[in-house]
N, C-alpha and C. Protein backbone atom coordinates (compact mmCIF):
# COMPACT_ATOMS: atom_id res chain seq x y z
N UNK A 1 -71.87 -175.38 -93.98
CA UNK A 1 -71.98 -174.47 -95.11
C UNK A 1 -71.65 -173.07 -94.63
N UNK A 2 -70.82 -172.45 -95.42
CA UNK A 2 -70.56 -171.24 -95.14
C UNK A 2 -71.11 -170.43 -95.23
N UNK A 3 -71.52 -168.99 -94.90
CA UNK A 3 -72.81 -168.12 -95.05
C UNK A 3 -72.55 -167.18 -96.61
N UNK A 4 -71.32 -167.57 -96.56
CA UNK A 4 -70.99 -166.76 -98.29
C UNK A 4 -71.45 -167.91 -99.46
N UNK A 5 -71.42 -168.99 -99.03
CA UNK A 5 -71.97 -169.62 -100.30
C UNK A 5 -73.83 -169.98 -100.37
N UNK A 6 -74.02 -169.26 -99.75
CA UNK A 6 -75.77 -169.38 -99.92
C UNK A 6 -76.25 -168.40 -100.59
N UNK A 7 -76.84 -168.62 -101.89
CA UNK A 7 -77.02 -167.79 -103.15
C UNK A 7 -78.08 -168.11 -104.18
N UNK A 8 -78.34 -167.69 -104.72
CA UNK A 8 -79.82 -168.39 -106.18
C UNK A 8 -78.73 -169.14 -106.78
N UNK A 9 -79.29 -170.01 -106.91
CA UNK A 9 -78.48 -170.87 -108.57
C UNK A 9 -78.71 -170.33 -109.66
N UNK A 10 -78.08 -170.48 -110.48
CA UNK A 10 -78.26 -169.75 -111.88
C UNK A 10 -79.58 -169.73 -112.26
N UNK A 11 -80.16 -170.55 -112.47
CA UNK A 11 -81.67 -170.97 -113.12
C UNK A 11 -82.37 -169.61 -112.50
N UNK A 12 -82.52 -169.68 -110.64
CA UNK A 12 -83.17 -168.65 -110.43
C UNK A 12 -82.76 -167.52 -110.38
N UNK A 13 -81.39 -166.88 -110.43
CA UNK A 13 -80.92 -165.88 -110.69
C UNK A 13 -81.32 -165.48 -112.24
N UNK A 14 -81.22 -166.17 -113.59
CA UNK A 14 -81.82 -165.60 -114.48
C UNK A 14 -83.18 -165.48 -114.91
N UNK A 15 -84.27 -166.15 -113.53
CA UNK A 15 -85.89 -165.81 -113.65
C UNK A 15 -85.50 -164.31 -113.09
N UNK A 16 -84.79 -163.90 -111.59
CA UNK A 16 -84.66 -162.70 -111.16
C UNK A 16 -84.07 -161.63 -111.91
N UNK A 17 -83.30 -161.45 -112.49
CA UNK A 17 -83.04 -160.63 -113.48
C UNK A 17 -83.99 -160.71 -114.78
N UNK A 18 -84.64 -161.63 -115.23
CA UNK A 18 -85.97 -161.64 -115.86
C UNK A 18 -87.23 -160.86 -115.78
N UNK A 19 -87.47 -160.58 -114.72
CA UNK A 19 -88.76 -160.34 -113.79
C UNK A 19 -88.31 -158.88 -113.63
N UNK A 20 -86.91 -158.80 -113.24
CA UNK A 20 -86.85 -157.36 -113.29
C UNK A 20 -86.81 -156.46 -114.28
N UNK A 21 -86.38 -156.95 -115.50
CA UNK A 21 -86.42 -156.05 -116.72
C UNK A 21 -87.81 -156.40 -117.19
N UNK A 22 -88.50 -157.26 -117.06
CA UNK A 22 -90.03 -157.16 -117.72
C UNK A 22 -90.63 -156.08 -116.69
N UNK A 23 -90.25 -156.03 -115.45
CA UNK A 23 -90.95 -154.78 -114.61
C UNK A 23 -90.79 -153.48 -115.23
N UNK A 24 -89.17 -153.32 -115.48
CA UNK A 24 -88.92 -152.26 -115.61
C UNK A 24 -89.78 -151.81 -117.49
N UNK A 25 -89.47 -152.35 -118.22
CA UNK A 25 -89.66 -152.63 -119.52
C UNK A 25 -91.40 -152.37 -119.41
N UNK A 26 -92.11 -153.28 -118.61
CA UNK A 26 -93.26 -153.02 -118.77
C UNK A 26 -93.62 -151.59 -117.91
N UNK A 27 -93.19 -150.49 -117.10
CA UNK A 27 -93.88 -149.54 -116.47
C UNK A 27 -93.12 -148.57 -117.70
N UNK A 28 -91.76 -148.76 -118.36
CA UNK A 28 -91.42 -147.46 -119.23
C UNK A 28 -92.25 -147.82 -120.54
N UNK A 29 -92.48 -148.81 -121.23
CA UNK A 29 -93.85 -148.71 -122.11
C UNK A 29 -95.21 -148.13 -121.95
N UNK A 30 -95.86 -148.54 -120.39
CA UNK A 30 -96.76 -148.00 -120.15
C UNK A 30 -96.83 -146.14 -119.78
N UNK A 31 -95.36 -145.88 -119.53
CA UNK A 31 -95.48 -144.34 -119.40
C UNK A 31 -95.38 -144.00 -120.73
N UNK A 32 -95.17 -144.37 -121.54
CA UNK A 32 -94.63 -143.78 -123.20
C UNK A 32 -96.32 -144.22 -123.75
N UNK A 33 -96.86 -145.23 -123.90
CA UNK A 33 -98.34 -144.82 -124.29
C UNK A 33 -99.04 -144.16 -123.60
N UNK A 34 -99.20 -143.98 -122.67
CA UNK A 34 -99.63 -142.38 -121.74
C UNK A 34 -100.17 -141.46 -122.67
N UNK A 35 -99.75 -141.23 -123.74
CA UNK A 35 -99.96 -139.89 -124.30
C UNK A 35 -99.74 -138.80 -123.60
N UNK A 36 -99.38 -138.74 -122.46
CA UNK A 36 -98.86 -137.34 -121.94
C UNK A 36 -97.58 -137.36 -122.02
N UNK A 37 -97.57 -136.13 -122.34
CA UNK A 37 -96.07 -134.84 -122.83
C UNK A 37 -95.73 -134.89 -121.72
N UNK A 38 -94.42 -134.84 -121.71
CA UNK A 38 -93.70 -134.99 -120.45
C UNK A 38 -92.13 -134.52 -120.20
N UNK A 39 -91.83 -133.45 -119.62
CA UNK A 39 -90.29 -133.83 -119.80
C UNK A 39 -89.30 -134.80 -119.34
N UNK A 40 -88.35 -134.64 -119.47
CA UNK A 40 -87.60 -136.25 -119.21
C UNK A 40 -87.90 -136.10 -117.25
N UNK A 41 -87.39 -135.27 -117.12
CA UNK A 41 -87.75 -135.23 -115.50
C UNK A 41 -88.58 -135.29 -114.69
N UNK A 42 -89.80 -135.02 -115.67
CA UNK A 42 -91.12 -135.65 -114.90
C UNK A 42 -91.23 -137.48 -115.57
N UNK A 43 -90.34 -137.61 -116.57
CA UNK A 43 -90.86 -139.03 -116.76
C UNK A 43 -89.88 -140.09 -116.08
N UNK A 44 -88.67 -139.12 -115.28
CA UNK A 44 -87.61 -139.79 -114.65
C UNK A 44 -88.81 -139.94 -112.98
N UNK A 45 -89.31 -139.37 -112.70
CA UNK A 45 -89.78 -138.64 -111.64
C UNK A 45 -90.86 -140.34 -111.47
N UNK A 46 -92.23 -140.09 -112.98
CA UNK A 46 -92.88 -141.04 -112.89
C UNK A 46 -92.20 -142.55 -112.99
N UNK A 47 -91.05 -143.12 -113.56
CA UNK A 47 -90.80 -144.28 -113.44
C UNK A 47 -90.15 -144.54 -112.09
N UNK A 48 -89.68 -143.82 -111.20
CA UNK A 48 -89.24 -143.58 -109.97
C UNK A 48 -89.92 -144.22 -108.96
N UNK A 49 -91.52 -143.37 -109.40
CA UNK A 49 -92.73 -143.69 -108.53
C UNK A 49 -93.13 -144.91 -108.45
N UNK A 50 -93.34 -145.41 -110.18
CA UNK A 50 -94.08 -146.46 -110.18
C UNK A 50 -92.96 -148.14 -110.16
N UNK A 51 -91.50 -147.79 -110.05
CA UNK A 51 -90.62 -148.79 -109.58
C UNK A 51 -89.67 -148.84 -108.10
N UNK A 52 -90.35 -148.02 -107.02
CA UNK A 52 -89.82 -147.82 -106.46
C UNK A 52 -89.50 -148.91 -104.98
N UNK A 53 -90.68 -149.41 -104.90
CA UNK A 53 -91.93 -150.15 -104.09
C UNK A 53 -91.58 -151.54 -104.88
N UNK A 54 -90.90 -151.78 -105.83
CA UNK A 54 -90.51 -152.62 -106.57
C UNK A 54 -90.18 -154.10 -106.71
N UNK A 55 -88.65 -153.29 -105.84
CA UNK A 55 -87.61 -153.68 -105.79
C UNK A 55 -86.82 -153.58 -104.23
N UNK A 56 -85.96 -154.46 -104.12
CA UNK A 56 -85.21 -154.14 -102.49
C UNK A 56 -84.42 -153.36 -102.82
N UNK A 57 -84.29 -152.11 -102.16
CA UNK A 57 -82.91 -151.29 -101.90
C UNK A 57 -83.04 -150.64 -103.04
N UNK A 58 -84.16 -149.67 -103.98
CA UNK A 58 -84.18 -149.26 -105.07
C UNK A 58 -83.34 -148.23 -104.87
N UNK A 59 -82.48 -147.84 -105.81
CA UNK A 59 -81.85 -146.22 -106.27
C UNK A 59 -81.94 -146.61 -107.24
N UNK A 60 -82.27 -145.52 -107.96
CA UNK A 60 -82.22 -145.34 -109.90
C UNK A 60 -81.23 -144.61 -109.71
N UNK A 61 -81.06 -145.45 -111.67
CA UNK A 61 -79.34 -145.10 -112.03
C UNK A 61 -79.40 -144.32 -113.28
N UNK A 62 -78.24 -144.21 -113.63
CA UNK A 62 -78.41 -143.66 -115.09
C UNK A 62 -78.93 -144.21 -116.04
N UNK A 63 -79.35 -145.89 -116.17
CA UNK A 63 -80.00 -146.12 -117.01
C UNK A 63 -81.95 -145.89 -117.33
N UNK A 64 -82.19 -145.49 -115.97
CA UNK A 64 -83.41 -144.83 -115.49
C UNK A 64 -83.35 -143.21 -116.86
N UNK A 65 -82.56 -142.58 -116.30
CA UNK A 65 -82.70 -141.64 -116.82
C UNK A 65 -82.34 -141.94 -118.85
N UNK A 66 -81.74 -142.59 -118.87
CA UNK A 66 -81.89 -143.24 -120.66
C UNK A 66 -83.15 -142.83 -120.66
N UNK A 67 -83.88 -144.21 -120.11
CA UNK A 67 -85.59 -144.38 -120.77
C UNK A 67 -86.60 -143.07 -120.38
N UNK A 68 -86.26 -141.93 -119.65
CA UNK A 68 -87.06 -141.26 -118.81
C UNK A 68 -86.43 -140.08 -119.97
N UNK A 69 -85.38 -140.10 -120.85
CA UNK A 69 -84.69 -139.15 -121.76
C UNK A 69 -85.38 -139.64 -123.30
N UNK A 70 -85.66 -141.14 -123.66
CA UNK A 70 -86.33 -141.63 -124.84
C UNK A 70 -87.67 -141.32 -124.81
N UNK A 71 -88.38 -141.55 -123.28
CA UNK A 71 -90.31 -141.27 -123.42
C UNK A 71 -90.35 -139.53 -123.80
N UNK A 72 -89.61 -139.13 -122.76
CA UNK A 72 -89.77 -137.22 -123.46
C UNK A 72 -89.32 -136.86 -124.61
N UNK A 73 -88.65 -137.93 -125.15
CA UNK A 73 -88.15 -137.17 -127.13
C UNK A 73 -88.94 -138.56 -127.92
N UNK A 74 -90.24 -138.98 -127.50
CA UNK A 74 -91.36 -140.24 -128.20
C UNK A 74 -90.51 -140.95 -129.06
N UNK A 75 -89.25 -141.99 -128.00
CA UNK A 75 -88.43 -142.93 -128.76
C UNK A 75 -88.93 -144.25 -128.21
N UNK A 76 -89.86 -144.45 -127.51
CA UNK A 76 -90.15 -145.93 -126.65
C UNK A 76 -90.54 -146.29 -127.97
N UNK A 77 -90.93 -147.54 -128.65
CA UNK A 77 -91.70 -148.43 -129.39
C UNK A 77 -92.61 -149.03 -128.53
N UNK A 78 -94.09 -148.74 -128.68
CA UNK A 78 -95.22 -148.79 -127.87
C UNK A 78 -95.68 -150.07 -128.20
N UNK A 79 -95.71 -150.34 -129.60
CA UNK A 79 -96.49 -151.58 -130.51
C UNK A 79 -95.96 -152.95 -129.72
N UNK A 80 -96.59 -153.90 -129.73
CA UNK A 80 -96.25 -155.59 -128.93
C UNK A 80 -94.94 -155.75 -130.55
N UNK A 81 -94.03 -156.75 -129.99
CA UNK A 81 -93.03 -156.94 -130.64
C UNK A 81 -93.55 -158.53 -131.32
């Protein structure tokens, strides 16, 4: 076996990409019921913190800053879906 073909199979590649947007999804809900005012840069700052430790090899991207730009102008939807 070659060392390039050792990989998740699909099944577990879409629990891993699963797991990661319920992470992410669940710490930017929990900063948006916070009730604290925040500007986007302290709320880019706090999801930073609390996904950082996460994940392997974290850098936040621009889609970080989306949700860290929606909690400071109170666009998250807080309510269970």
């Amino acid at each position: 076996m070659k060392s390039s073909e050792i990989r998740w199979n699909d099944e577990a590649r879409g629990k891993i990409l699963d797991d990661a947007d319920r992470v992410l999804r669940e710490a930017v809900v929990d900063l948006a019921r916070s009730g604290n005012e925040m500007s986007s840069d302290d709320a880019f700052a706090a999801l930073t913190g609390r996904l950082k430790d996460k994940f392997i090899d974290w850098e936040p991207g621009p889609d970080l800053r989306t949700y860290a730009d929606a909690i400071a102008n109170g666009e998250i939807e807080t309510d269970p879906a």
